[in-house]
Structures are given as C-alpha cells and as structure tokens.
Protein backbone atom coordinates (compact mmCIF):
# COMPACT_ATOMS: atom_id res chain seq x y z
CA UNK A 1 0.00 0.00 0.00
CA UNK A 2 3.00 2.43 0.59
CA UNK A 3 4.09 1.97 -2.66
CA UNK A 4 0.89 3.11 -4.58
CA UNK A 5 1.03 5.95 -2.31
CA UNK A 6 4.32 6.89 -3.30
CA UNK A 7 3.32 6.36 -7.20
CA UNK A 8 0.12 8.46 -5.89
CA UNK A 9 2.77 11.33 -4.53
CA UNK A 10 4.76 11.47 -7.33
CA UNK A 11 2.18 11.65 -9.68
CA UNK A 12 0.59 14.71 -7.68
CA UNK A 13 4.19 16.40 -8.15
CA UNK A 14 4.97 15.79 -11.35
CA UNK A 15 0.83 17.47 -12.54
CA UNK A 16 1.90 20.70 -10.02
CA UNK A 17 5.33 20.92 -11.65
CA UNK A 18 3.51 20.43 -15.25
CA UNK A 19 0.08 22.30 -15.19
CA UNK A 20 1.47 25.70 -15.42
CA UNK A 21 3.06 25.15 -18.76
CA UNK A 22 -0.21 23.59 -19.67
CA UNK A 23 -2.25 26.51 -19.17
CA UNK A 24 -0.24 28.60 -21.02
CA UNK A 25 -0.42 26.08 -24.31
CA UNK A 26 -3.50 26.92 -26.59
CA UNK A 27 -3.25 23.38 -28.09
CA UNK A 28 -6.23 21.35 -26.78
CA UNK A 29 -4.34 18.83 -28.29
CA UNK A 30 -1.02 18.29 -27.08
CA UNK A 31 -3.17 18.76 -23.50
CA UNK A 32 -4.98 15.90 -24.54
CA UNK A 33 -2.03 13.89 -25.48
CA UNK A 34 -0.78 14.76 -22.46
CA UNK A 35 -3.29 13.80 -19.74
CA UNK A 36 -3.59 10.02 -22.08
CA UNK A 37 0.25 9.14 -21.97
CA UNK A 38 0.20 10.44 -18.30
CA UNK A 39 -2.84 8.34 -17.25
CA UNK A 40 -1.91 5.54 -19.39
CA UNK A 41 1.56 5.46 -17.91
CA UNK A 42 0.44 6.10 -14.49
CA UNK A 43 -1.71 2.89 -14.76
CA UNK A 44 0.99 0.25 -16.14
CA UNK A 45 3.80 1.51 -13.31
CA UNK A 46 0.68 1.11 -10.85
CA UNK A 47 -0.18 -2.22 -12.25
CA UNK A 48 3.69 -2.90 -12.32
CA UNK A 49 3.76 -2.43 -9.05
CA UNK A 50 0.36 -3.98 -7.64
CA UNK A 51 1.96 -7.45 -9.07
CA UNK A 52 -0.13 -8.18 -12.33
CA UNK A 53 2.76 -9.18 -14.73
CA UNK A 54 2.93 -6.66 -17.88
CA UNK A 55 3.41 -8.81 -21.53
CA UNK A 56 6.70 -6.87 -23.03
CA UNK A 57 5.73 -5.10 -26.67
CA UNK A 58 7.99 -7.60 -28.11
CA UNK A 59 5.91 -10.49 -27.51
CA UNK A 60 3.11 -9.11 -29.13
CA UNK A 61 4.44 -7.83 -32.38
CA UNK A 62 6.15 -11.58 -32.72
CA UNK A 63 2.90 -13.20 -32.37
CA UNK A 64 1.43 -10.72 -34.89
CA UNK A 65 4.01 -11.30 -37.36
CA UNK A 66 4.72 -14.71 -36.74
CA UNK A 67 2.40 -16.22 -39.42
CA UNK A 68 4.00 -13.55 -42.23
CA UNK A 69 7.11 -14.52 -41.23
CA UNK A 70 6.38 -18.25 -41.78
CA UNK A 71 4.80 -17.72 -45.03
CA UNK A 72 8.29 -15.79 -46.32
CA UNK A 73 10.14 -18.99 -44.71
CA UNK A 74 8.25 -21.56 -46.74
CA UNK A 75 8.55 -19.52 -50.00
CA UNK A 76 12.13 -19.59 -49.80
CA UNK A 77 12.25 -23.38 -48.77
C-alpha cells in the first residue's frame, strides 16, 4: 500500500510541476495527449507495481508477425 502511495505522490508532483506550462499552451491537443500518456503510464507503473505481470511489446508484435514470417520462410524453402 505504501508503494501506490508513493506512485500516488509522485504523480501529484509531477501534474503541479507540469500544469502551469499547460495553461499557457493553446493546443487542446497536445493537452490531450498529455493527460492520455500520463494516465496511461500512471496505470501500467501502478499495475507494475500492484503485481499483475505486464506482456513486453515484443511479444506481441512476434505473435502478430509470426504467421507472415512463416509464409516468407516456406517460400524460400
């Protein structure tokens, strides 16, 4: 629990230390980018944390391209 509280903290800093050079931007979008990456981010180092095991990007992108690749393999066979 002290560790989601200390994710919770730094979180808290790190909108203070932001926000004022997001009210200054005009950009509704780079706002919105912002706040997505930040919440989406905030959620995988507190899921990190709360012990559900994250799949690496790797993985994925093998499994996607895994039947491609084996189609090129038995073309060249």
């Amino acid at each position: 629990m002290l560790i989601f509280l200390g994710i919770f903290l730094l979180c808290v800093a790190v909108c203070l230390v932001e926000r004022p050079y997001l009210k200054k931007v005009k950009s509704k979008r780079e706002k919105r980018i912002f706040w997505s990456l930040f919440t989406v981010s905030m959620l995988i180092v507190s899921l990190k944390y709360g012990g559900v095991e994250i799949p690496n990007p790797g993985d994925g992108i093998a499994f996607l391209l895994k039947p491609f690749s084996d189609f090129l393999f038995s073309l060249l066979k």
